[in-house]
C-alpha atoms as a PDB file:
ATOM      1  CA  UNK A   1      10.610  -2.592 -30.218  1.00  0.00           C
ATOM      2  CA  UNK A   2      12.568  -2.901 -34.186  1.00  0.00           C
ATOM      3  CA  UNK A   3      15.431  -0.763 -34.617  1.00  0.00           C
ATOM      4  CA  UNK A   4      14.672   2.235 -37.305  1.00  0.00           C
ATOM      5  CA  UNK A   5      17.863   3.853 -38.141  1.00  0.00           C
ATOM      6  CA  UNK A   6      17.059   7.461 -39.739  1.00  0.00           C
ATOM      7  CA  UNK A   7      20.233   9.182 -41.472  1.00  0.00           C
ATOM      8  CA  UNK A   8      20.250  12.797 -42.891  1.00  0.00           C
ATOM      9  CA  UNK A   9      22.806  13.095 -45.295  1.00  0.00           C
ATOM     10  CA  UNK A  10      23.518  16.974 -46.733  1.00  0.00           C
ATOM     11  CA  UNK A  11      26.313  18.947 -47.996  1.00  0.00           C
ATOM     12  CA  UNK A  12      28.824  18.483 -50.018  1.00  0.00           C
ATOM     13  CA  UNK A  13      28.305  14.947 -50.425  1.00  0.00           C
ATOM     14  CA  UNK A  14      25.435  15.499 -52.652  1.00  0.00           C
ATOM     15  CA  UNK A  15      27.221  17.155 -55.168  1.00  0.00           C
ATOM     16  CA  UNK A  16      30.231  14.084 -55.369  1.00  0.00           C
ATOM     17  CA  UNK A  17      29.268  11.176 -57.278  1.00  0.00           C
ATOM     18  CA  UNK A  18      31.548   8.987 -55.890  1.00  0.00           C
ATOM     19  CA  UNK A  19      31.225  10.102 -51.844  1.00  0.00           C
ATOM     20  CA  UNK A  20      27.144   9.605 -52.492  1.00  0.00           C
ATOM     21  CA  UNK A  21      27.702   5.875 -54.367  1.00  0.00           C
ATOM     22  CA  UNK A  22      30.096   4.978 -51.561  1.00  0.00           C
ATOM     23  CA  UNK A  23      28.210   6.518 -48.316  1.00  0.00           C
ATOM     24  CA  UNK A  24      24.767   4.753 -50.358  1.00  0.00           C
ATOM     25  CA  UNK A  25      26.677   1.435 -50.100  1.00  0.00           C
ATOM     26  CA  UNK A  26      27.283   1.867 -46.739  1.00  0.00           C
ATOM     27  CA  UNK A  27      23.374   2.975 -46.043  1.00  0.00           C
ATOM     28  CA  UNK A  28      21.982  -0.219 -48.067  1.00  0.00           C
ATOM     29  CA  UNK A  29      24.526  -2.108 -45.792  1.00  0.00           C
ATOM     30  CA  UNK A  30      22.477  -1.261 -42.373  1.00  0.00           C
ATOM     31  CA  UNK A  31      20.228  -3.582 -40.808  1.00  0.00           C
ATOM     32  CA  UNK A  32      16.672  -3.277 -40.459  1.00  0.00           C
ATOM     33  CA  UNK A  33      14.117  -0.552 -41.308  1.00  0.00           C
ATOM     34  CA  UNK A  34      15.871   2.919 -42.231  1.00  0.00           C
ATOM     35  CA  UNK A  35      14.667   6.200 -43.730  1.00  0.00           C
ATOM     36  CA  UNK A  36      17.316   8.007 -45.533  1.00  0.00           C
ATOM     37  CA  UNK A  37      16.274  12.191 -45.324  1.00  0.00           C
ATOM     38  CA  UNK A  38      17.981  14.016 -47.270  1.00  0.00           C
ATOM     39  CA  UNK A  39      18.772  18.057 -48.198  1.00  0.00           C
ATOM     40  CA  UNK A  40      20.588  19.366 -51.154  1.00  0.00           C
ATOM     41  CA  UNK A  41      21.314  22.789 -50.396  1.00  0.00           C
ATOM     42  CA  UNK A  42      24.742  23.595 -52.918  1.00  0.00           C
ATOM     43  CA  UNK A  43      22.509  22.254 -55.783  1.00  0.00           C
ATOM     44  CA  UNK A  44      19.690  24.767 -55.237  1.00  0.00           C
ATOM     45  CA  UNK A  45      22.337  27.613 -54.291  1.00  0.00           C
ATOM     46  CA  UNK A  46      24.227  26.469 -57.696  1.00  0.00           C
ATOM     47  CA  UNK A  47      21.279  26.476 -59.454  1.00  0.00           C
ATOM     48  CA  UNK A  48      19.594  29.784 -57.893  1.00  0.00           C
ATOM     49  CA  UNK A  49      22.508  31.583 -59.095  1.00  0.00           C
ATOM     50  CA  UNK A  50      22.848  30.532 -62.429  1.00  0.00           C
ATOM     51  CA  UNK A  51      19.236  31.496 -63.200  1.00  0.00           C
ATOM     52  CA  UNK A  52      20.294  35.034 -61.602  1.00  0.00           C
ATOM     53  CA  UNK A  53      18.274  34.270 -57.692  1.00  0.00           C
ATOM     54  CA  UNK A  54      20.147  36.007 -55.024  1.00  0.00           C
ATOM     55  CA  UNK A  55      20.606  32.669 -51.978  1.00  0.00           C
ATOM     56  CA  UNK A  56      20.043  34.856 -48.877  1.00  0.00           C
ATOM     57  CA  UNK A  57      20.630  32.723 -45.782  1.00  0.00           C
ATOM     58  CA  UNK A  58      20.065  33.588 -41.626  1.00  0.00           C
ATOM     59  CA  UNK A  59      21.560  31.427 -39.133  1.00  0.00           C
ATOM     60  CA  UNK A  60      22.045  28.425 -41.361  1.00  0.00           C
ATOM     61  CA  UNK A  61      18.654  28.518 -42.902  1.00  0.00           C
ATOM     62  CA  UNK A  62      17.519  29.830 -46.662  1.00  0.00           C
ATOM     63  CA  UNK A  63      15.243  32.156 -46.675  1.00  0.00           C
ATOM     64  CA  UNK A  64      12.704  31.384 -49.694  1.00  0.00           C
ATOM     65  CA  UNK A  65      11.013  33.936 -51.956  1.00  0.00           C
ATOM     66  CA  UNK A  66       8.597  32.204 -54.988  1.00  0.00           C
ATOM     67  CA  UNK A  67      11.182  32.134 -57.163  1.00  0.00           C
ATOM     68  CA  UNK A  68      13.657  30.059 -55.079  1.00  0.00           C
ATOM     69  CA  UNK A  69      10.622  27.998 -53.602  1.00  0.00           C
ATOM     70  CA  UNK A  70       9.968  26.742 -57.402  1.00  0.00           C
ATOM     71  CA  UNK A  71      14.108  25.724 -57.634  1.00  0.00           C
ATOM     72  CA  UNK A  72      14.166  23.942 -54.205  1.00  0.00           C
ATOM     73  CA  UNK A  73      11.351  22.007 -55.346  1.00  0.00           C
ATOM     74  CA  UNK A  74      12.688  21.088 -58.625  1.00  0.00           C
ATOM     75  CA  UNK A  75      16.158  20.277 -57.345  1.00  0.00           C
ATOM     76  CA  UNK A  76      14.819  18.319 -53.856  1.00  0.00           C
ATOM     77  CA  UNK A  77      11.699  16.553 -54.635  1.00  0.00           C
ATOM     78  CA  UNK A  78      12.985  16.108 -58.434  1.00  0.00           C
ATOM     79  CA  UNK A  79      16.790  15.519 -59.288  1.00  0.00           C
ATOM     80  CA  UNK A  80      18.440  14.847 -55.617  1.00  0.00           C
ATOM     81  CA  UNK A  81      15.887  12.602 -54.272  1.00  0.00           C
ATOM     82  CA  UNK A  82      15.201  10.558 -57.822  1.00  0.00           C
ATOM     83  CA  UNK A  83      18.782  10.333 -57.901  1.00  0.00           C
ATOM     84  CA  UNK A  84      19.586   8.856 -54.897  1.00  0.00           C
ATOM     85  CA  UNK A  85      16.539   6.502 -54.697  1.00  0.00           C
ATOM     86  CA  UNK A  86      17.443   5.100 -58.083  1.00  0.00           C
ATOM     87  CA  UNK A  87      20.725   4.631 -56.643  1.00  0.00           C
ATOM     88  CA  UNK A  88      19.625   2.937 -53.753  1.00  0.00           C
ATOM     89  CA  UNK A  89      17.260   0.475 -55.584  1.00  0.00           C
ATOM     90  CA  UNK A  90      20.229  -0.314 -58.287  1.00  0.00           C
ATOM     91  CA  UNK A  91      22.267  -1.876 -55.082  1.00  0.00           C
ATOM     92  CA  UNK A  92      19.074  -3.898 -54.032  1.00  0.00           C
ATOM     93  CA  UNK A  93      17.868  -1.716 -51.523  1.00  0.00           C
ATOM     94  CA  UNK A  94      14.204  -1.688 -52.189  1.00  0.00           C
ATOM     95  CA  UNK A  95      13.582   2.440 -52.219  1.00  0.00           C
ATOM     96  CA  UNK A  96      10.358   5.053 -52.550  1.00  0.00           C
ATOM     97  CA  UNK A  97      11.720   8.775 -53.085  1.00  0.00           C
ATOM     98  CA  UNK A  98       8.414  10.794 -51.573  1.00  0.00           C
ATOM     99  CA  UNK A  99       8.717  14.122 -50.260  1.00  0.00           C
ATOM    100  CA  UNK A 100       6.650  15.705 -47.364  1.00  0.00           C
ATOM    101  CA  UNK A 101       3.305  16.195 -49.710  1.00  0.00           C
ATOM    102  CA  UNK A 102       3.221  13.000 -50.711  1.00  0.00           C
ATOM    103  CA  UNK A 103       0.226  11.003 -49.268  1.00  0.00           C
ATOM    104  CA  UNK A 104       0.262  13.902 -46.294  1.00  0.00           C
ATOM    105  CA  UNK A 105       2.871  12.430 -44.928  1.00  0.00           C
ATOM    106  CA  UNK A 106       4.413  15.434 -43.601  1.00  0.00           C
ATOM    107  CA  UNK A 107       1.991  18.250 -42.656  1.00  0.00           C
ATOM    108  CA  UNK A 108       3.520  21.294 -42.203  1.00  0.00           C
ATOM    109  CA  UNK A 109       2.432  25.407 -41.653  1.00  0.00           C
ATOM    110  CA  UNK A 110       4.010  28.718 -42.826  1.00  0.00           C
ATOM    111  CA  UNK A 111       6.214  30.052 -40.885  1.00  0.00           C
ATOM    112  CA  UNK A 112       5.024  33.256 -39.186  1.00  0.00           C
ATOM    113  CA  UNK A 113       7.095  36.215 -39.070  1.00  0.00           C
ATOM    114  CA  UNK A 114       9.072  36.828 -36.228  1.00  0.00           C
ATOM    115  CA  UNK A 115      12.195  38.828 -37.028  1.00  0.00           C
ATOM    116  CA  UNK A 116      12.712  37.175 -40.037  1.00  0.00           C
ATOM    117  CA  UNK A 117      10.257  37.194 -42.789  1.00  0.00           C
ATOM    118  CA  UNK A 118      11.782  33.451 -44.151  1.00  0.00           C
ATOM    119  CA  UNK A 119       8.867  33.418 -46.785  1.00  0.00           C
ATOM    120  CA  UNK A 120       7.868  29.994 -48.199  1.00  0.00           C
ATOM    121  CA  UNK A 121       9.488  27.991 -45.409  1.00  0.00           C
ATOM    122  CA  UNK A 122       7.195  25.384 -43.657  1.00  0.00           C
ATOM    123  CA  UNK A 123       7.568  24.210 -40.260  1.00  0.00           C
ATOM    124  CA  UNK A 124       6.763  20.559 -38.935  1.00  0.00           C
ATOM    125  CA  UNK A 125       5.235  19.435 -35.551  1.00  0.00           C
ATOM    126  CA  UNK A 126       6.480  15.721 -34.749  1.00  0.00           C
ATOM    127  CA  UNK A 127       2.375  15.327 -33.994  1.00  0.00           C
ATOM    128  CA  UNK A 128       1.154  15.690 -37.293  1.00  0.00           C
ATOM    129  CA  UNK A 129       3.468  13.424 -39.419  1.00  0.00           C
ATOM    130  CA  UNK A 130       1.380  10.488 -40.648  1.00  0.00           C
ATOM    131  CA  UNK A 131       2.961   7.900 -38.958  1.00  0.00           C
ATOM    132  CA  UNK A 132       0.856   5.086 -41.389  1.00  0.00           C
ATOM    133  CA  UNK A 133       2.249   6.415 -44.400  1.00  0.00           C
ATOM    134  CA  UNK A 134       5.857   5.504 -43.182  1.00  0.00           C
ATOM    135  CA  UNK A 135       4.564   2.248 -41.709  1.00  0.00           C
ATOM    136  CA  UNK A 136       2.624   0.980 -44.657  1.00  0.00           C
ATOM    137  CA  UNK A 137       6.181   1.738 -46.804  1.00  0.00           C
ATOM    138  CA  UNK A 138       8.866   0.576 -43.938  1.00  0.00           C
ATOM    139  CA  UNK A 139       6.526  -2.760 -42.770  1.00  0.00           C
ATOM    140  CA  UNK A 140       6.336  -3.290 -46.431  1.00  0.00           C
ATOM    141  CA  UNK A 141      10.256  -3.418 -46.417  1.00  0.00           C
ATOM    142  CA  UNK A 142      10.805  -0.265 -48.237  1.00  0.00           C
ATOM    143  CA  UNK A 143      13.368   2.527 -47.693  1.00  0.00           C
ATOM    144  CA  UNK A 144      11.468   5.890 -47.669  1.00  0.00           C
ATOM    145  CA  UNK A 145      14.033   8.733 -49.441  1.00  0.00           C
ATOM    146  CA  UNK A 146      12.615  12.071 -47.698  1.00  0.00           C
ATOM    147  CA  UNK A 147      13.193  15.247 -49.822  1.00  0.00           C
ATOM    148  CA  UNK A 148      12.591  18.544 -47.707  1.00  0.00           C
ATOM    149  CA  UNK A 149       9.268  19.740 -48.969  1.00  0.00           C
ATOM    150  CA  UNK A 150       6.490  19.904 -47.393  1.00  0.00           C
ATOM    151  CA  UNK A 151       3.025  22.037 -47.972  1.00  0.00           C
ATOM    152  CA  UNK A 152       0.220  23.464 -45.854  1.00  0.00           C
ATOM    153  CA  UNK A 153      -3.219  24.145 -47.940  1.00  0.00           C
ATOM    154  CA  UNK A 154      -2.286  27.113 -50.099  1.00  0.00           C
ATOM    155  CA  UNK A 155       1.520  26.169 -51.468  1.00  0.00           C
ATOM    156  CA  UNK A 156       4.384  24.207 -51.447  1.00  0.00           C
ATOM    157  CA  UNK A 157       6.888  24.805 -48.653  1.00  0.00           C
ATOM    158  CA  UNK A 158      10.775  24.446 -48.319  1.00  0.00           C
ATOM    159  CA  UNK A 159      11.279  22.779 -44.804  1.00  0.00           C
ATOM    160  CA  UNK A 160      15.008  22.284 -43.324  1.00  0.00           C
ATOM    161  CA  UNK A 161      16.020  18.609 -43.500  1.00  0.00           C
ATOM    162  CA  UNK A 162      17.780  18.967 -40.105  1.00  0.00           C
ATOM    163  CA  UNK A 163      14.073  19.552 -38.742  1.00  0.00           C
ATOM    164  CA  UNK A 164      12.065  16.540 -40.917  1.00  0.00           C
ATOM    165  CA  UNK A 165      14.617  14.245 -40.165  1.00  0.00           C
ATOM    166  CA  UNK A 166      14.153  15.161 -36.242  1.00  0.00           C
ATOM    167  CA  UNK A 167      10.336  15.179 -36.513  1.00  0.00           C
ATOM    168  CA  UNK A 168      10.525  11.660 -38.254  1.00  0.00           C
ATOM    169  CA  UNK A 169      12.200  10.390 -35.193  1.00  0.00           C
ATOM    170  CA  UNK A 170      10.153  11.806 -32.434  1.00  0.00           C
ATOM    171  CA  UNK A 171       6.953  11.171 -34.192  1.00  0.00           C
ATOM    172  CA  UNK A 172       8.021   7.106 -35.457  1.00  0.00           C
ATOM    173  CA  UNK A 173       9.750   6.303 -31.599  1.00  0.00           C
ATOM    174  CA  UNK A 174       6.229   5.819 -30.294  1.00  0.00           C
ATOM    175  CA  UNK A 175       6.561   2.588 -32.224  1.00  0.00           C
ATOM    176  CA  UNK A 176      10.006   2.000 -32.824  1.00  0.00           C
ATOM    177  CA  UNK A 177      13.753   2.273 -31.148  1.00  0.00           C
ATOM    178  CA  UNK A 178      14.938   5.400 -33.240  1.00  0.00           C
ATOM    179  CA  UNK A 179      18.400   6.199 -33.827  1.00  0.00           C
ATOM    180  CA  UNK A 180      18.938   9.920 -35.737  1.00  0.00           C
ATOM    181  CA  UNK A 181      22.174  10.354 -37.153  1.00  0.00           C
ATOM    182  CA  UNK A 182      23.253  13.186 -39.160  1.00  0.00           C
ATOM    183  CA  UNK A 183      25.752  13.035 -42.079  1.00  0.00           C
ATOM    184  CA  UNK A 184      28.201  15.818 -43.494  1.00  0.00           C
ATOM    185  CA  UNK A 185      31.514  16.705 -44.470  1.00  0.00           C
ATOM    186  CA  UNK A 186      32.692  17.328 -41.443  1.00  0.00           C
ATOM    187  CA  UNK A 187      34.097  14.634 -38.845  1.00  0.00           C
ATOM    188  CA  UNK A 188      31.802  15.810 -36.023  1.00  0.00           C
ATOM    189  CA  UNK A 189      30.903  18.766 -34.115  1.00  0.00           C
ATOM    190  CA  UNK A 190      34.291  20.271 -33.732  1.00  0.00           C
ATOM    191  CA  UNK A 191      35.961  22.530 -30.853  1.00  0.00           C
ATOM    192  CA  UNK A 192      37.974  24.473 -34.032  1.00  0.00           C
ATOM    193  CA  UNK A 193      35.934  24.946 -37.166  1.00  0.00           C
ATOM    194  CA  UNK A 194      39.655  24.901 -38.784  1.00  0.00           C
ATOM    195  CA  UNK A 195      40.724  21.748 -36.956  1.00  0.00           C
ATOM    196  CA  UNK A 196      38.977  18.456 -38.434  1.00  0.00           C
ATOM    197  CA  UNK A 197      40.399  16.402 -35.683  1.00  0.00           C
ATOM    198  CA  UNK A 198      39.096  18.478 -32.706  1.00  0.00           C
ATOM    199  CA  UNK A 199      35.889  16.661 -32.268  1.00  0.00           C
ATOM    200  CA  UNK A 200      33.853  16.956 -29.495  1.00  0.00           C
ATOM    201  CA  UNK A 201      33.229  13.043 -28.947  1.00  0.00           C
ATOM    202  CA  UNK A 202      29.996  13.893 -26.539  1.00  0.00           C
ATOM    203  CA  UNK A 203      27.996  17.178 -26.611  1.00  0.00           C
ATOM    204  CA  UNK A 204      25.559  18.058 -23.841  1.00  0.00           C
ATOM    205  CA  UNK A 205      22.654  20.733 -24.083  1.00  0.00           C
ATOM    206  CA  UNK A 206      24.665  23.017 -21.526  1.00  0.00           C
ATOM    207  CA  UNK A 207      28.212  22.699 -23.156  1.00  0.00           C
ATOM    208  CA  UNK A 208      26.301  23.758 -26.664  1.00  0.00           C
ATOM    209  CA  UNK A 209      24.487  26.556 -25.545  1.00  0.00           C
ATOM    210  CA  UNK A 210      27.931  27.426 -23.790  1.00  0.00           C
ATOM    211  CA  UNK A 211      29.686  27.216 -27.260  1.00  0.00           C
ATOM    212  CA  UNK A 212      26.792  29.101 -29.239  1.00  0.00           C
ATOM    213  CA  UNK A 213      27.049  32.138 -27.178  1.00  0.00           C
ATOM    214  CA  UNK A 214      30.457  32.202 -27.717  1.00  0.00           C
ATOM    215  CA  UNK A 215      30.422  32.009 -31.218  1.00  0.00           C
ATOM    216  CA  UNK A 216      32.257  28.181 -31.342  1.00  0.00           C
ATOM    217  CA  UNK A 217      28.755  27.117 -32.772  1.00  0.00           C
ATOM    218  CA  UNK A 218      27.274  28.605 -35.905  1.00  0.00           C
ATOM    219  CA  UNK A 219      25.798  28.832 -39.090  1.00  0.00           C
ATOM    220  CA  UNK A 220      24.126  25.202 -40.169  1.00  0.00           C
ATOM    221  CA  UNK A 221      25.273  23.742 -37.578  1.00  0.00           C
ATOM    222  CA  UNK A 222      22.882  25.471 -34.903  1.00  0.00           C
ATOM    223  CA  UNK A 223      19.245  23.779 -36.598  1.00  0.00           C
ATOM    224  CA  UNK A 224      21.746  20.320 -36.698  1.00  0.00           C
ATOM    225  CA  UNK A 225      22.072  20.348 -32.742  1.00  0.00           C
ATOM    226  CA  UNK A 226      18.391  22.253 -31.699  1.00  0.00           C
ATOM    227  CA  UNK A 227      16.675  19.396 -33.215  1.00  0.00           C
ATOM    228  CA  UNK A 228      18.994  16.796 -31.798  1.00  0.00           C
ATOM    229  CA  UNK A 229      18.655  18.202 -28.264  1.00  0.00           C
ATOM    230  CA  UNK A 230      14.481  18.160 -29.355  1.00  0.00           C
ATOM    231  CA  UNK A 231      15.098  14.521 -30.479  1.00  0.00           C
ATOM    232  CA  UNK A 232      16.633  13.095 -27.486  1.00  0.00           C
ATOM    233  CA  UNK A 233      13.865  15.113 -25.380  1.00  0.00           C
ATOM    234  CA  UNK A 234      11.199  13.424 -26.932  1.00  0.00           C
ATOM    235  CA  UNK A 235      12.041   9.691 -26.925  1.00  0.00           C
ATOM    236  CA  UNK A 236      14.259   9.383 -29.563  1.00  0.00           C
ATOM    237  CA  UNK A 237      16.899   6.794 -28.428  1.00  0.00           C
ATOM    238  CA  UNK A 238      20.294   8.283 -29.112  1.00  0.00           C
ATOM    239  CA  UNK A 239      21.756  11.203 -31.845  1.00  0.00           C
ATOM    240  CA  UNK A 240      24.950  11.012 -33.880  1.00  0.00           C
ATOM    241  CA  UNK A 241      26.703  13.653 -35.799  1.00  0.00           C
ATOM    242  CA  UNK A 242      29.518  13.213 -38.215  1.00  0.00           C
ATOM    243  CA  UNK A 243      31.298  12.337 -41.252  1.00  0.00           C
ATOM    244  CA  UNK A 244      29.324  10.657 -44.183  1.00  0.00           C
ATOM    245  CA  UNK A 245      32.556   8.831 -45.338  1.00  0.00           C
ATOM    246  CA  UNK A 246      32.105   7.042 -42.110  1.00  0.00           C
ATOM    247  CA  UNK A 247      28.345   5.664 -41.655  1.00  0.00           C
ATOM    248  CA  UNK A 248      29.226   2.035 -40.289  1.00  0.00           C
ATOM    249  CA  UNK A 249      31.796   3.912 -37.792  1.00  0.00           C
ATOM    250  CA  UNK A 250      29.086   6.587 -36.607  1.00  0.00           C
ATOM    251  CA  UNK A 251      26.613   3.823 -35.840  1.00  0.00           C
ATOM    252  CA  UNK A 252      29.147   1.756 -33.592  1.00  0.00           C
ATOM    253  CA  UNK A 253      30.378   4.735 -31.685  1.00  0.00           C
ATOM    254  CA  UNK A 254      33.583   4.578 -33.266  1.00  0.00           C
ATOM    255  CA  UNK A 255      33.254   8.491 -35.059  1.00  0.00           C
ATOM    256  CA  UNK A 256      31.421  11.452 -34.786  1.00  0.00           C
ATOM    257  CA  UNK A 257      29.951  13.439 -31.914  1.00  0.00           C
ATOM    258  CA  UNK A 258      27.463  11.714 -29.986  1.00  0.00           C
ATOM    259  CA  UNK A 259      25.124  14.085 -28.612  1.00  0.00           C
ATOM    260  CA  UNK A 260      23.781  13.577 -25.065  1.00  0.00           C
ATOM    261  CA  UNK A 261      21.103  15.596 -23.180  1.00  0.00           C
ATOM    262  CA  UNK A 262      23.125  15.661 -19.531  1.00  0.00           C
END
């Protein structure tokens, strides 16, 4: 089977010039067919609160009203991901910026309420994304740039980039070998949220869940690991978490938390 290397990339990263130019190097740098998903969640908070939108946020994940759904879509599908694919395509790296509407390629439904009404949020099934779409642009040697939004038949839908990126993965290892690996600020998953050098170096399902009802796992960290346990549990070769500033490290093993199911 090729090789598809997926990256996330999310955080503070997007809002540094320099970090994004020097982990997009890096990116353009890998071998074979990639998909670079990507999130942008300080721009929309920034932006949200200059134009007077209260960011309200559960477990790591934004909850979206209309008004917040139109400046996700704006700042995702429109600044962040034409940015970065221009980017891309100025170091050679041949580059599409789509988002989940585009061509259908990622279906997705409105979340039902639960406990938490998270309005205009979509969620993805790994069976649904139109694995063609990403063929026709990765066998064409293209690098799709993913932004998080998605839409079901009535609206547009803010989906968390943690989850497309995952979905991507599962749904495009039926014809590849698909590496996920998820890029932040941080050096890894860490045993001390105040400690950057406390990294766990391999994560199991059991040792998270141990650490998540303790309260050593939270916030946007928690949809990060669920969908790489999800990953790895539906034929997804192998999940990486860590530092952005260290891409070619993270794919070699040499950084990061590598997360393992046993």
């Amino acid at each position: 089977m090729q090789k598809l290397t997926i990256v996330k990339i999310g955080g503070n990263i997007i809002d540094d010039e320099p970090q994004l130019s020097a982990f997009l190097q890096e990116f353009a740098n890998i071998e074979g067919a990639k998909i670079l998903v990507h999130g942008g969640g300080k721009l929309a908070t920034n932006m949200s609160t200059k134009l007077g939108i209260e960011t309200q946020m559960v477990d790591g994940r934004r909850i979206t009203d209309a008004e917040t759904l139109k400046v996700v879509s704006m700042v995702y599908a429109g600044w962040v991901n034409k940015n970065i694919t221009a980017k891309l395509n100025a170091l050679g790296a041949a580059s599409v910026g789509v988002c989940g509407v585009d061509g259908g390629s990622i279906p997705a439904q409105k979340r039902p309420v639960v406990t938490v009404d998270y309005g205009f949020v979509g969620d993805v099934d790994a069976a649904t994304i139109n694995i063609p779409f990403f063929q026709l642009l990765l066998d064409g040697g293209y690098i799709p740039v993913v932004a998080p939004i998605t839409a079901d038949a009535a609206q547009l839908l803010n989906t968390n980039a943690d989850t497309i990126a995952s979905c991507l993965a599962i749904a495009l290892s039926l014809y590849y070998s698909t590496g996920l690996v998820y890029c932040f600020e941080k050096n890894g998953v860490l045993k001390n949220v105040e400690d950057s050098d406390s990294v766990i170096e391999k994560l199991d399902e059991k040792t998270y869940h141990s650490l998540r009802k303790s309260g050593g796992i939270v916030k946007g960290m928690i949809p990060k690991l669920d969908n790489s346990f999800i990953a790895l549990d539906n034929g997804v070769q192998e999940v990486i978490i860590g530092n952005s500033a260290h891409l070619s490290q993270l794919l070699t093993h040499q950084s990061g938390t590598r997360i393992v199911l046993t």
